[in-house]
C-alpha atoms as a PDB file:
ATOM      1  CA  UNK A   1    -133.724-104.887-158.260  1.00  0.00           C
ATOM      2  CA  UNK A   2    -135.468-106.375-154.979  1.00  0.00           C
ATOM      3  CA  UNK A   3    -132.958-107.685-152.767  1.00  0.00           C
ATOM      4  CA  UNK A   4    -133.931-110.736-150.267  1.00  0.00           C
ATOM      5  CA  UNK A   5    -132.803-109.959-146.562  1.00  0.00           C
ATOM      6  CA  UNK A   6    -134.601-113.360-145.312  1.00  0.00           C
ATOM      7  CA  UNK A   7    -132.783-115.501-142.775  1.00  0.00           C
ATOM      8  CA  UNK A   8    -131.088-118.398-143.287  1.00  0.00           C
ATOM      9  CA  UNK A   9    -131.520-122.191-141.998  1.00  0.00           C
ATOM     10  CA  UNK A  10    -132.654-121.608-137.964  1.00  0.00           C
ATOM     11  CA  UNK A  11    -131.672-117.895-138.368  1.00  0.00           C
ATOM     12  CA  UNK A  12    -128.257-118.299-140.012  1.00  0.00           C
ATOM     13  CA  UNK A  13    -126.894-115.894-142.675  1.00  0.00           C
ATOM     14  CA  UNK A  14    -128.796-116.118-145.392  1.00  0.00           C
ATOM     15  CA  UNK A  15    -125.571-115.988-147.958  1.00  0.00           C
ATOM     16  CA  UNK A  16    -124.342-119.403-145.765  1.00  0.00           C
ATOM     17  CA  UNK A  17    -127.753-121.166-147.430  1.00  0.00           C
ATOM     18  CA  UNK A  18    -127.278-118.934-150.615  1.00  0.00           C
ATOM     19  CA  UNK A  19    -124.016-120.420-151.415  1.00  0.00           C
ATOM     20  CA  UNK A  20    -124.752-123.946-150.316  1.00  0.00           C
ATOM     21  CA  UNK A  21    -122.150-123.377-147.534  1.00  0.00           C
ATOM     22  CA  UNK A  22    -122.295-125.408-143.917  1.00  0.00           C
ATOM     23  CA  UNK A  23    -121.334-122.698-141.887  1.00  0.00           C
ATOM     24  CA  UNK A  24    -119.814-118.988-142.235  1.00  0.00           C
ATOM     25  CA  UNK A  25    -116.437-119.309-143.516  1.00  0.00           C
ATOM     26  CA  UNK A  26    -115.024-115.520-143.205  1.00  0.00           C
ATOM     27  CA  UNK A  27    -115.721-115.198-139.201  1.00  0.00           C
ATOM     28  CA  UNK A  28    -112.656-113.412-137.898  1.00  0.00           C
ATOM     29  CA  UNK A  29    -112.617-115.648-134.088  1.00  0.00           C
ATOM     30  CA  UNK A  30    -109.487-117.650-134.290  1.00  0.00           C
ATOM     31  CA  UNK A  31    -110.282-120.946-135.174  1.00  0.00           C
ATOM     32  CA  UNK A  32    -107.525-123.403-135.896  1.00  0.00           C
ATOM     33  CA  UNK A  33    -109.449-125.443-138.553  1.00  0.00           C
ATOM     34  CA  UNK A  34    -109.207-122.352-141.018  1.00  0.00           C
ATOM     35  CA  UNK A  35    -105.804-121.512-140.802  1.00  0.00           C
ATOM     36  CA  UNK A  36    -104.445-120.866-143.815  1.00  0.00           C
ATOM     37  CA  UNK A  37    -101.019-122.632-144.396  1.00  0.00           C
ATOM     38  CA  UNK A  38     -99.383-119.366-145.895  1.00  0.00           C
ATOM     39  CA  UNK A  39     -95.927-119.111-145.662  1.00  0.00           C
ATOM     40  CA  UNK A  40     -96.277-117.099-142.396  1.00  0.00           C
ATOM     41  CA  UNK A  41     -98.525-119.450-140.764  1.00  0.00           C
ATOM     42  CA  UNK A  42     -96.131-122.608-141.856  1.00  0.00           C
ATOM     43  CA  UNK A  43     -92.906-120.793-140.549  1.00  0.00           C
ATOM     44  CA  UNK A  44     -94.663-120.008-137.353  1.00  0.00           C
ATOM     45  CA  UNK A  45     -95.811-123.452-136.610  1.00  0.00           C
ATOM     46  CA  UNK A  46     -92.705-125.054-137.827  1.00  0.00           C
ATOM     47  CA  UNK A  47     -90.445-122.273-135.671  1.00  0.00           C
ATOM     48  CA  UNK A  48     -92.375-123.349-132.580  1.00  0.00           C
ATOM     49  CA  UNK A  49     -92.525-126.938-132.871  1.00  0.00           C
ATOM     50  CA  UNK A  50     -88.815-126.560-133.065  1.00  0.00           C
ATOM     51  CA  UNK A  51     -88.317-124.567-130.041  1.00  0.00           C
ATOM     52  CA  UNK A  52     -90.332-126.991-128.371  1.00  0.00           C
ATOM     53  CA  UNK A  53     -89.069-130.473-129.684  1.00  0.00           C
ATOM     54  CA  UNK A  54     -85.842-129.141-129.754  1.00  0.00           C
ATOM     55  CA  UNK A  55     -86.008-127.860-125.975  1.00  0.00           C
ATOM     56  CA  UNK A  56     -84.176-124.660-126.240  1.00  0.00           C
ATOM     57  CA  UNK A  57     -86.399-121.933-124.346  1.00  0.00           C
ATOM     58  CA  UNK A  58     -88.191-119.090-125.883  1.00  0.00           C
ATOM     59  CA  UNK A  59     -90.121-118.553-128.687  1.00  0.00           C
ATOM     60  CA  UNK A  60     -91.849-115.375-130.667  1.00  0.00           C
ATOM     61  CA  UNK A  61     -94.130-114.885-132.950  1.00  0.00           C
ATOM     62  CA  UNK A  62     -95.048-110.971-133.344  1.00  0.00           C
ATOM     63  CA  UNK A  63     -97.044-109.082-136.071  1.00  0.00           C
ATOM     64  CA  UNK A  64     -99.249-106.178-136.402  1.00  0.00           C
ATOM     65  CA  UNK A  65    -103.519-106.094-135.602  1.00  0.00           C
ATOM     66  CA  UNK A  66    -105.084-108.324-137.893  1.00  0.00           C
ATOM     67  CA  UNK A  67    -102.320-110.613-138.575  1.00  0.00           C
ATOM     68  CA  UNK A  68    -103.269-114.045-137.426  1.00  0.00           C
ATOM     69  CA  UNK A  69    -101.352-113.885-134.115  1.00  0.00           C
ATOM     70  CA  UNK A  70    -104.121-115.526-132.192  1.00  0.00           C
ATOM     71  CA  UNK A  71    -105.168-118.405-134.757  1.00  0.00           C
ATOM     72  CA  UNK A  72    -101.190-119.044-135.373  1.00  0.00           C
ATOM     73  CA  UNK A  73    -101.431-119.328-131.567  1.00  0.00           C
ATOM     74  CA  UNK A  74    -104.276-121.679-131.191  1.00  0.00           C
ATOM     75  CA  UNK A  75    -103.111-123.960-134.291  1.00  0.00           C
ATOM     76  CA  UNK A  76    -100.063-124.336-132.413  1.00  0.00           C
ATOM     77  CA  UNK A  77    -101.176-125.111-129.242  1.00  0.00           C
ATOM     78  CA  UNK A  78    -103.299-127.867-131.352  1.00  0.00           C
ATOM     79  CA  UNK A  79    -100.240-129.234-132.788  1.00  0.00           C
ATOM     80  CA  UNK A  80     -98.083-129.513-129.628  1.00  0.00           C
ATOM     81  CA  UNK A  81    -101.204-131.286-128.299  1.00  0.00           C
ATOM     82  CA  UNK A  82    -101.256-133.351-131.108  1.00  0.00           C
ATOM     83  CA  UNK A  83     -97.483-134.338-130.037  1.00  0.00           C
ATOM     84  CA  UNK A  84     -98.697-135.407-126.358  1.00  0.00           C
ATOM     85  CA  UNK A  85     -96.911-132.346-125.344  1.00  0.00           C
ATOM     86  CA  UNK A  86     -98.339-130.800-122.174  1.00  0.00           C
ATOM     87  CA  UNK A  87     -99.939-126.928-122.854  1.00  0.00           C
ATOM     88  CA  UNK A  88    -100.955-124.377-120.862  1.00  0.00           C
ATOM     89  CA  UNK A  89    -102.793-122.013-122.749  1.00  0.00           C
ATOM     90  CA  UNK A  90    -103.346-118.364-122.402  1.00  0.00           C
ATOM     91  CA  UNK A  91    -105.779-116.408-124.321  1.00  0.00           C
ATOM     92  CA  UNK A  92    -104.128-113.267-122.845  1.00  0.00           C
ATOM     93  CA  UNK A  93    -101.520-112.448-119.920  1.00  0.00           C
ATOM     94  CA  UNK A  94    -102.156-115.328-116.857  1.00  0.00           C
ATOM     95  CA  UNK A  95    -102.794-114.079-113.027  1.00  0.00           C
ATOM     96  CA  UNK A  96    -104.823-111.062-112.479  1.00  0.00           C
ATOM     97  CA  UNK A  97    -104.930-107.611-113.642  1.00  0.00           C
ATOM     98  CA  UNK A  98    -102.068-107.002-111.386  1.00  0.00           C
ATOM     99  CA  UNK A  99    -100.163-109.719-112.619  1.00  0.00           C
ATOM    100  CA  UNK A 100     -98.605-110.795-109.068  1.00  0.00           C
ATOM    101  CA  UNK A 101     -95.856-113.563-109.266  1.00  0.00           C
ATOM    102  CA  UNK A 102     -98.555-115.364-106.744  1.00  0.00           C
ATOM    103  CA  UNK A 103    -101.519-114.646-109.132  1.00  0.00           C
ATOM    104  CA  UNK A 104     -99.652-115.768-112.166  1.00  0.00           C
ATOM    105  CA  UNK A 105     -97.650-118.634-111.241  1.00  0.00           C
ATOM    106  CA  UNK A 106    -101.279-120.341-109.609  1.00  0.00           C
ATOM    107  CA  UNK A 107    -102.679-119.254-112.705  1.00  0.00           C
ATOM    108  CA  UNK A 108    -100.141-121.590-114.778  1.00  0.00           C
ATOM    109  CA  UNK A 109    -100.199-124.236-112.219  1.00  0.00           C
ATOM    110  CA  UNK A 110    -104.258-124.330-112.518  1.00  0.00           C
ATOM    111  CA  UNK A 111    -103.766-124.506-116.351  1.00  0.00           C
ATOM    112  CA  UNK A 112    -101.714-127.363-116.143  1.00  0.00           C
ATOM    113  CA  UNK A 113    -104.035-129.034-113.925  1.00  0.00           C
ATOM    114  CA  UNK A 114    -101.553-129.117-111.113  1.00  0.00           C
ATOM    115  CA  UNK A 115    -104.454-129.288-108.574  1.00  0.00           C
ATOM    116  CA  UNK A 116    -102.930-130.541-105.412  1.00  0.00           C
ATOM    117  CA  UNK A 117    -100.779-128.379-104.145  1.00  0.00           C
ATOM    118  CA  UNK A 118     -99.253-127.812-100.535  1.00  0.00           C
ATOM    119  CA  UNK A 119     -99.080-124.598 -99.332  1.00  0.00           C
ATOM    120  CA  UNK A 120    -100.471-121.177-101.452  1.00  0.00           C
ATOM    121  CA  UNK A 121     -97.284-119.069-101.948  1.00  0.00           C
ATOM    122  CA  UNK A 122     -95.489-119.026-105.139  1.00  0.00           C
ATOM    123  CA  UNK A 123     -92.540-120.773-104.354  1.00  0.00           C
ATOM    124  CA  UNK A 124     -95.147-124.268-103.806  1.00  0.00           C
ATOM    125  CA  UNK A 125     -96.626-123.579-107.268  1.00  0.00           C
ATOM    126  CA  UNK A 126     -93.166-123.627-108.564  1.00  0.00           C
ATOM    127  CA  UNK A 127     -92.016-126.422-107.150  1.00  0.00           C
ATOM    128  CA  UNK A 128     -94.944-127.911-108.355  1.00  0.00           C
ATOM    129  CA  UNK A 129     -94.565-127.234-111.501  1.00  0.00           C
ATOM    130  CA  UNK A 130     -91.205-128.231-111.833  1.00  0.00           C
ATOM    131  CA  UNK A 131     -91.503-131.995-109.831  1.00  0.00           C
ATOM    132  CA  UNK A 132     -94.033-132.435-113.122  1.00  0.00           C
ATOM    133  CA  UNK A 133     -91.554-130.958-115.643  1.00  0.00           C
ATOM    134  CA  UNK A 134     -89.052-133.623-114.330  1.00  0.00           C
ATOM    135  CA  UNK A 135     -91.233-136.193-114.283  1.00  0.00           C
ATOM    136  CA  UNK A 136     -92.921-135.588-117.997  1.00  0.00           C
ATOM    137  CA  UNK A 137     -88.865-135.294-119.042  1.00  0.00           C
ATOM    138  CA  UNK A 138     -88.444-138.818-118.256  1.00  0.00           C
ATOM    139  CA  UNK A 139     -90.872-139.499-120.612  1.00  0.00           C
ATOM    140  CA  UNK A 140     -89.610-137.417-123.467  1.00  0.00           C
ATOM    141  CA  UNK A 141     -92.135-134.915-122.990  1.00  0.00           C
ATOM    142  CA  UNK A 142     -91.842-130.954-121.879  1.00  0.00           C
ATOM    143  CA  UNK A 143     -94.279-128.289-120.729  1.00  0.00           C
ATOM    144  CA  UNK A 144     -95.266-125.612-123.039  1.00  0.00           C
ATOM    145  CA  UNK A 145     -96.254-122.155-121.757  1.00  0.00           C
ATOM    146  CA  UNK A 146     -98.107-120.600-124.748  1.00  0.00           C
ATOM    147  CA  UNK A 147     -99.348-116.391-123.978  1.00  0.00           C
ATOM    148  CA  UNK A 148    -101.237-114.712-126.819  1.00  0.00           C
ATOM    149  CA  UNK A 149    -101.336-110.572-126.702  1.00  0.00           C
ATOM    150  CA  UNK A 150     -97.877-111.325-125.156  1.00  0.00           C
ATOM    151  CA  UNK A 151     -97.108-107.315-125.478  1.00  0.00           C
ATOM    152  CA  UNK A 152     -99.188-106.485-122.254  1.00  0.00           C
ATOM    153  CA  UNK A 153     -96.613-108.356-119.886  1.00  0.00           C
ATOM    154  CA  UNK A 154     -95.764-106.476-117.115  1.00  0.00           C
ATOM    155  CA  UNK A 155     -92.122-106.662-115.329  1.00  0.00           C
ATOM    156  CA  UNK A 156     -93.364-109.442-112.683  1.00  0.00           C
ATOM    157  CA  UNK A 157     -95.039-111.429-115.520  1.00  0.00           C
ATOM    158  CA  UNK A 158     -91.808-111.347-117.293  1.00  0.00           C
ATOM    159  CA  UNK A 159     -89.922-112.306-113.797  1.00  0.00           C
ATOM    160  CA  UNK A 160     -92.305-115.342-113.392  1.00  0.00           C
ATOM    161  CA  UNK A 161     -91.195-116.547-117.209  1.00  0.00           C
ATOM    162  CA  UNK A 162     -87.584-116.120-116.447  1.00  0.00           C
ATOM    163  CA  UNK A 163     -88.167-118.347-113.575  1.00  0.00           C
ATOM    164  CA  UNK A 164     -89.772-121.046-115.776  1.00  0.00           C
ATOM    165  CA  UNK A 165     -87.565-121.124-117.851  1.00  0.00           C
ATOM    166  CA  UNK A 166     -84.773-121.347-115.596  1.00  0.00           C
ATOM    167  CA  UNK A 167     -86.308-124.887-114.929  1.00  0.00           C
ATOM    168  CA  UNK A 168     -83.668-127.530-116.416  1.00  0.00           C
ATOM    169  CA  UNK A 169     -81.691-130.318-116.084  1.00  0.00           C
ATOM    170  CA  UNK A 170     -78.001-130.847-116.970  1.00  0.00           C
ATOM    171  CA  UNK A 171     -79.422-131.845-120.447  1.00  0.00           C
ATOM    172  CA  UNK A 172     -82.758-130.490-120.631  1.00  0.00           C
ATOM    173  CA  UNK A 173     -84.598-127.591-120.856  1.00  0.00           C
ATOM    174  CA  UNK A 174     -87.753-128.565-118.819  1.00  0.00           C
ATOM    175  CA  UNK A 175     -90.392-125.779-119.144  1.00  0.00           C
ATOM    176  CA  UNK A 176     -90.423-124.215-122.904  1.00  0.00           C
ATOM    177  CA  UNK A 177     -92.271-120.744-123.231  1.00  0.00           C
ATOM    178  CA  UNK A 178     -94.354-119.232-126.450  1.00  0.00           C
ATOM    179  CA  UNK A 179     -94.989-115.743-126.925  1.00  0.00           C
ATOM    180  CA  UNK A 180     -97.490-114.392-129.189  1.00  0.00           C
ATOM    181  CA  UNK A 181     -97.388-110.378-129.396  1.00  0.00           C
ATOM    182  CA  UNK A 182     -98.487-107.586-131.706  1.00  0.00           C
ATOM    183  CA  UNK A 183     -96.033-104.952-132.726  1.00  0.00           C
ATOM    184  CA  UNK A 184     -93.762-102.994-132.519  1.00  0.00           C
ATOM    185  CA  UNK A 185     -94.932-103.321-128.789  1.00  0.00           C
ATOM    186  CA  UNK A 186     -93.794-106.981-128.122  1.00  0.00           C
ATOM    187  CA  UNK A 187     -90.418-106.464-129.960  1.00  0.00           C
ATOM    188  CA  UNK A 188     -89.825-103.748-127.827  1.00  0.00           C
ATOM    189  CA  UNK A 189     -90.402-105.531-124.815  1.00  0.00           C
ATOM    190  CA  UNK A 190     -88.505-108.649-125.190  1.00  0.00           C
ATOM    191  CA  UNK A 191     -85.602-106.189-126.469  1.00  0.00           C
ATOM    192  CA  UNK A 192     -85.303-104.252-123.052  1.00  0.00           C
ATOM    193  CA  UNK A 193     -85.415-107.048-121.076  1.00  0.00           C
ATOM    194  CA  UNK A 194     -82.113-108.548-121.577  1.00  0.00           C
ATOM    195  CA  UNK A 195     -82.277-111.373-119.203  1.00  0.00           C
ATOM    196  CA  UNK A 196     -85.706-112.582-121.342  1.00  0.00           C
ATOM    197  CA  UNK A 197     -84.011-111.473-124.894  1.00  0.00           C
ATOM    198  CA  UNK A 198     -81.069-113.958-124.199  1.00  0.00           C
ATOM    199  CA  UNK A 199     -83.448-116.469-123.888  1.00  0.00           C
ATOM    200  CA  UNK A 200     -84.854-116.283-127.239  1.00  0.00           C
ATOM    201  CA  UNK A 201     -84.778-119.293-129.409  1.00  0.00           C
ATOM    202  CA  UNK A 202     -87.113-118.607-132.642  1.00  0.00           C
ATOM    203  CA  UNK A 203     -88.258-115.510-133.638  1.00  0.00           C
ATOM    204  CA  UNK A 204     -91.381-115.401-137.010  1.00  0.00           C
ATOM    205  CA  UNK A 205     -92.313-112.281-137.613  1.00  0.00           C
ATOM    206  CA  UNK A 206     -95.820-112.157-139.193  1.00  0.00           C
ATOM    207  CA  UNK A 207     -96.433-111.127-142.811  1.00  0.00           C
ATOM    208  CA  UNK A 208     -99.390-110.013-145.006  1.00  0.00           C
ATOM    209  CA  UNK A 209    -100.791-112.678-147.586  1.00  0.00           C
ATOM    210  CA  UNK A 210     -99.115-111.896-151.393  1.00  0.00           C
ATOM    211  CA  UNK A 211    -101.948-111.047-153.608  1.00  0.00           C
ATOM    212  CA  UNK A 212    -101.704-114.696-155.687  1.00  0.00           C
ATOM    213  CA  UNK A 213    -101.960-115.757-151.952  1.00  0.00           C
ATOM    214  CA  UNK A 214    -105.573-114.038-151.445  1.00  0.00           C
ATOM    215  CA  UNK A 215    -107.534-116.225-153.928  1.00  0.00           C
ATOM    216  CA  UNK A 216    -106.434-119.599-152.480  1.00  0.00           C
ATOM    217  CA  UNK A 217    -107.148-118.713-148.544  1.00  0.00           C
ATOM    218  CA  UNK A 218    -110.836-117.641-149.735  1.00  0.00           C
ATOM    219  CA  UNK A 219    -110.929-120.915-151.399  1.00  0.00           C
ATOM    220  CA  UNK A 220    -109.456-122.608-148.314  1.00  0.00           C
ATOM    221  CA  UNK A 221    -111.794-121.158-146.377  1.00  0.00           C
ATOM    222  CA  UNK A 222    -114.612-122.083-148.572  1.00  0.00           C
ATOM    223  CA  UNK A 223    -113.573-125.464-148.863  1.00  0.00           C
ATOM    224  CA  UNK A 224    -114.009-126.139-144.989  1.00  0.00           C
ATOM    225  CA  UNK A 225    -117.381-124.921-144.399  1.00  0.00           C
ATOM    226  CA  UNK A 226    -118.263-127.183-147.216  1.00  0.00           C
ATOM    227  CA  UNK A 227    -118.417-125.470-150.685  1.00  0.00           C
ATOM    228  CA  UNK A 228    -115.524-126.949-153.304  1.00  0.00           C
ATOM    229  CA  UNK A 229    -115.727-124.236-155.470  1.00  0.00           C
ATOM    230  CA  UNK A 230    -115.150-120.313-155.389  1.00  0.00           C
ATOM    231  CA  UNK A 231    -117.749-117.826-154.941  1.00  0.00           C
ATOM    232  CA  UNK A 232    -115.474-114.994-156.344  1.00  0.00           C
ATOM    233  CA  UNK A 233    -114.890-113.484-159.682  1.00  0.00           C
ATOM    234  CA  UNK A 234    -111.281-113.404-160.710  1.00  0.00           C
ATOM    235  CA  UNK A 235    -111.857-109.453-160.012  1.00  0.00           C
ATOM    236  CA  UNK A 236    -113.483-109.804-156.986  1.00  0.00           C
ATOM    237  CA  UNK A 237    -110.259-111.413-155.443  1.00  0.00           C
ATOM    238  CA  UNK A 238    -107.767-108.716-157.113  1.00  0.00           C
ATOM    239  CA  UNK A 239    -110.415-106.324-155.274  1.00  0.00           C
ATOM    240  CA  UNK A 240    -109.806-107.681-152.375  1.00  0.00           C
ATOM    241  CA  UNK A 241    -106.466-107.966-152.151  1.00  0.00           C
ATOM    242  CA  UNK A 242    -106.000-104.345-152.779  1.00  0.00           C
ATOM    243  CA  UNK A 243    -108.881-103.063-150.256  1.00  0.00           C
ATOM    244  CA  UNK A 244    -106.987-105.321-147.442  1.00  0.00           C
ATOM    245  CA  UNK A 245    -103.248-105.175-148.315  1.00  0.00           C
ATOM    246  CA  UNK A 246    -103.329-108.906-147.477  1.00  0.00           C
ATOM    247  CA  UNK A 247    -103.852-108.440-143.760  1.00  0.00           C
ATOM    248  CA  UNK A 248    -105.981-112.036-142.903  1.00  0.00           C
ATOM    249  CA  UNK A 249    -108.568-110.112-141.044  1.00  0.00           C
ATOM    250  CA  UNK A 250    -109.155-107.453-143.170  1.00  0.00           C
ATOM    251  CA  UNK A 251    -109.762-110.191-145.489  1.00  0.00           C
ATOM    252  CA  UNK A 252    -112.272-111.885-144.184  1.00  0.00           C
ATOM    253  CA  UNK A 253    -114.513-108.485-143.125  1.00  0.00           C
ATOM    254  CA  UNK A 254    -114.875-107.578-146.292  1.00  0.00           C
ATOM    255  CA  UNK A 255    -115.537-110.804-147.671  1.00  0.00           C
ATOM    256  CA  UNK A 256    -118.146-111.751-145.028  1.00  0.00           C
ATOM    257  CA  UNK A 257    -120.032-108.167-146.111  1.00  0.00           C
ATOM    258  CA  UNK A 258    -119.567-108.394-149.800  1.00  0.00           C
ATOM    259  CA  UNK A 259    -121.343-112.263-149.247  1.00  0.00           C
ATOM    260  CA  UNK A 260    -123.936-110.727-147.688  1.00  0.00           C
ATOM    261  CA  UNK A 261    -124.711-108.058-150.025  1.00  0.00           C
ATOM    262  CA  UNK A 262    -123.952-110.738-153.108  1.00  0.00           C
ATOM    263  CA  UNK A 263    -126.613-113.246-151.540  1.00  0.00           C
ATOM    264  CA  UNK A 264    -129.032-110.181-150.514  1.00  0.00           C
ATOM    265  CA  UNK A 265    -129.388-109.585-154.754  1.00  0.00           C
ATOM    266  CA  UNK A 266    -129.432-113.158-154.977  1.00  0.00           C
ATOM    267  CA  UNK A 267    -126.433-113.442-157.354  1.00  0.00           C
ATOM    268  CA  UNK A 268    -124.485-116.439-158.288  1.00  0.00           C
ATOM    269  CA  UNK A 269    -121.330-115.049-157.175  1.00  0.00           C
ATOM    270  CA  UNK A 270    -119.121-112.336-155.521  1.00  0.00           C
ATOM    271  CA  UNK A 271    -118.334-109.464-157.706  1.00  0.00           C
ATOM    272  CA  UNK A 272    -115.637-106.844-157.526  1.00  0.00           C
ATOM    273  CA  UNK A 273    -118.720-104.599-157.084  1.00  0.00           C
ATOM    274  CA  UNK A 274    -119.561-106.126-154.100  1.00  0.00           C
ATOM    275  CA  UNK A 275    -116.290-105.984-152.511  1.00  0.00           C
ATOM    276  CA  UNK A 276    -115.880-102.334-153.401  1.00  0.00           C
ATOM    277  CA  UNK A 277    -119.654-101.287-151.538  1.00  0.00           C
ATOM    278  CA  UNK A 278    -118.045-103.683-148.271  1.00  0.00           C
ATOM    279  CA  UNK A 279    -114.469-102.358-148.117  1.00  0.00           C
ATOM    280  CA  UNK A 280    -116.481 -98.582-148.416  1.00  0.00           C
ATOM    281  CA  UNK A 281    -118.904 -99.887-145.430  1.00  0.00           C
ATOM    282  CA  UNK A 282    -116.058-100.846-143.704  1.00  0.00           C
ATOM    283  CA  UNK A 283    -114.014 -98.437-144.340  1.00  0.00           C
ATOM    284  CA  UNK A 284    -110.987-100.454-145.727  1.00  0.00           C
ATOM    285  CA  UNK A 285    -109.828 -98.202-148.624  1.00  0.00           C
ATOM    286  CA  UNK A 286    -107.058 -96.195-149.147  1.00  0.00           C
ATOM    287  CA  UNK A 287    -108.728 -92.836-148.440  1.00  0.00           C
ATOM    288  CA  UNK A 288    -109.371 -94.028-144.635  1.00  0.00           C
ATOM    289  CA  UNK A 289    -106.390 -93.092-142.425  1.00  0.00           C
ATOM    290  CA  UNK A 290    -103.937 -95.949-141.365  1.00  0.00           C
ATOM    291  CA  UNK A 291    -105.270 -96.930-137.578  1.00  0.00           C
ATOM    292  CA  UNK A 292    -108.924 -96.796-138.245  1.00  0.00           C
END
C-alpha cells in the first residue's frame, strides 16, 4: 500500500490534520495544560500546595528520567500562581555554572523581580528578599522558590536555600522552597545534607502510570488538542503500556511515531501494529538494555 508523507496545515504533521486534531498532543516539552491528573501528578500538586499554604519549609518531588518531574513542576508553579502566591521559577539550578552564593542569590532576587537593590553583594539581595517576604506575609501571602533538575545542586546552592529558608517570623515561615529532582541522585543529596534534610516538609515520590491508567492519559491528551474521541484500538493501548512500562514520556514517543506511521497509511486509527514498528524505531522494547 502507498503511504502519504504530505505535510500538514502550514507544514504541520500531517497525522495532526489526519485525525482532525488542533495541535500535536504527544509532544514530550512540559506543558502544564496536558498534565495528566494521575495519582502521582494529584499527590504532587496537592503535597506542594500544602507545604506552601501551610508554610512549613521544604518540599520534594523526585522520580526517575521520563517521569513528569518537569510538567509536575510547571503545573505547580501554575497553581501557586493561581493562589496569588509569589514564584520564582527555575527551569534548572539558579546563578551560574559555578553556582556562587552571589550568582545565585541575584539570580532569585531577579526572578522575583526584586529590581532595586542597594549594593551588589549577597547579603543586599538577601535582605532584599526578605523586607518583601515580610511584607507579602502581612498580606497572607509567601514566596515560593520552585528548582526543577534539583539533583545538580552544588554545596553553595544548597547553603543559599538553607539561608532562605531560615527566613521567618515568630509565626511564619516566610520563604517556602520546592525541589524537583530525578533519582536516586536527588534523594541522595537531600539525605547527606542534614541541615537541608531536617527541613523537609513533603516528600512525592514519582510513579509510573498503571496500565488501566495508559488509555485515559492518551484520551486526555487527545481531548485537549481538540479530538473527543480515541484514536487507539483497545490493543494499541495494552501495546503501549507494555512497550513503555507506564513511564509518561515513553508514552508519548511512541505514540507520536505510531500516529505518524498510522496517518502515513492513511488509517482510521492507531493499531497495536503501529505501536509495535514505533516502540522498535525507538527502541522501547524489552530486548533494549535499561538506560538506552
Amino acid at each position: 500500500m502507498a503511504v502519504s508523507l504530505r505535510a500538514g496545515r502550514k507544514g504541520e504533521l500531517a497525522y495532526i490534520e489526519h485525525f482532525g486534531l488542533q495541535q500535536a498532543p504527544f509532544q514530550t516539552t512540559p506543558s502544564p495544560m496536558f498534565a495528566f491528573n494521575s495519582p502521582s501528578m494529584i499527590d504532587g500538586i496537592t503535597q506542594m500546595r500544602n507545604v506552601t499554604v501551610g508554610r512549613t519549609g521544604l518540599g520534594l518531588v523526585s522520580g526517575d528520567v521520563g517521569y513528569g518531574k518537569t510538567t509536575l513542576a510547571r503545573a505547580s508553579e501554575a497553581d501557586l500562581r493561581s493562589l496569588a502566591f509569589d514564584v520564582a521559577m527555575f527551569p534548572a539550578v539558579p546563578g551560574n555554572t559555578r553556582q556562587t552564593e552571589a550568582s545565585i542569590i541575584k539570580d532569585v532576587a531577579g526572578r522575583l523581580e526584586l529590581r532595586k537593590v542597594r549594593g551588589n553583594a549577597a547579603d543586599a539581595y538577601y535582605n532584599a528578599i526578605y523586607e518583601h517576604a515580610l511584607a507579602l506575609d502581612k498580606r497572607d501571602r509567601t514566596v515560593v522558590v520552585i528548582i526543577d533538575d534539583a539533583q545538580e545542586l552544588k554545596p553553595t546552592a544548597i547553603k543559599t536555600l538553607l539561608r532562605l529558608l531560615s527566613m521567618q517570623t515568630l509565626s511564619s515561615q516566610l520563604v517556602q522552597v520546592l525541589l524537583f529532582g530525578q533519582n536516586p541522585e536527588m534523594l541522595v543529596a537531600v539525605s547527606n545534607n542534614r541541615a537541608l534534610h531536617s527541613r523537609l516538609a513533603g516528600h512525592v515520590e514519582l510513579e509510573p502510570f498503571a496500565d488501566d491508567e495508559v488509555g485515559d492519559m492518551l484520551l486526555h491528551r487527545l481531548k485537549i488538542a481538540g479530538r473527543s474521541k480515541t484514536i487507539f484500538t483497545p490493543d494499541a493501548v495494552v501495546a503501549i503500556a507494555a512497550a513503555s512500562k507506564g513511564i509518561p514520556r515513553l508514552i508519548c514517543r511512541i505514540a507520536h511515531d505510531a500516529c505518524i506511521r498510522a496517518a502515513a497509511r492513511n488509517a482510521g486509527s492507531v493499531t497495536d501494529d503501529d505501536i509495535s514498528a514505533a516502540a522498535t524505531a525507538l527502541r522501547h522494547t524489552d530486548e533494549v538494555p535499561n538506560g538506552e
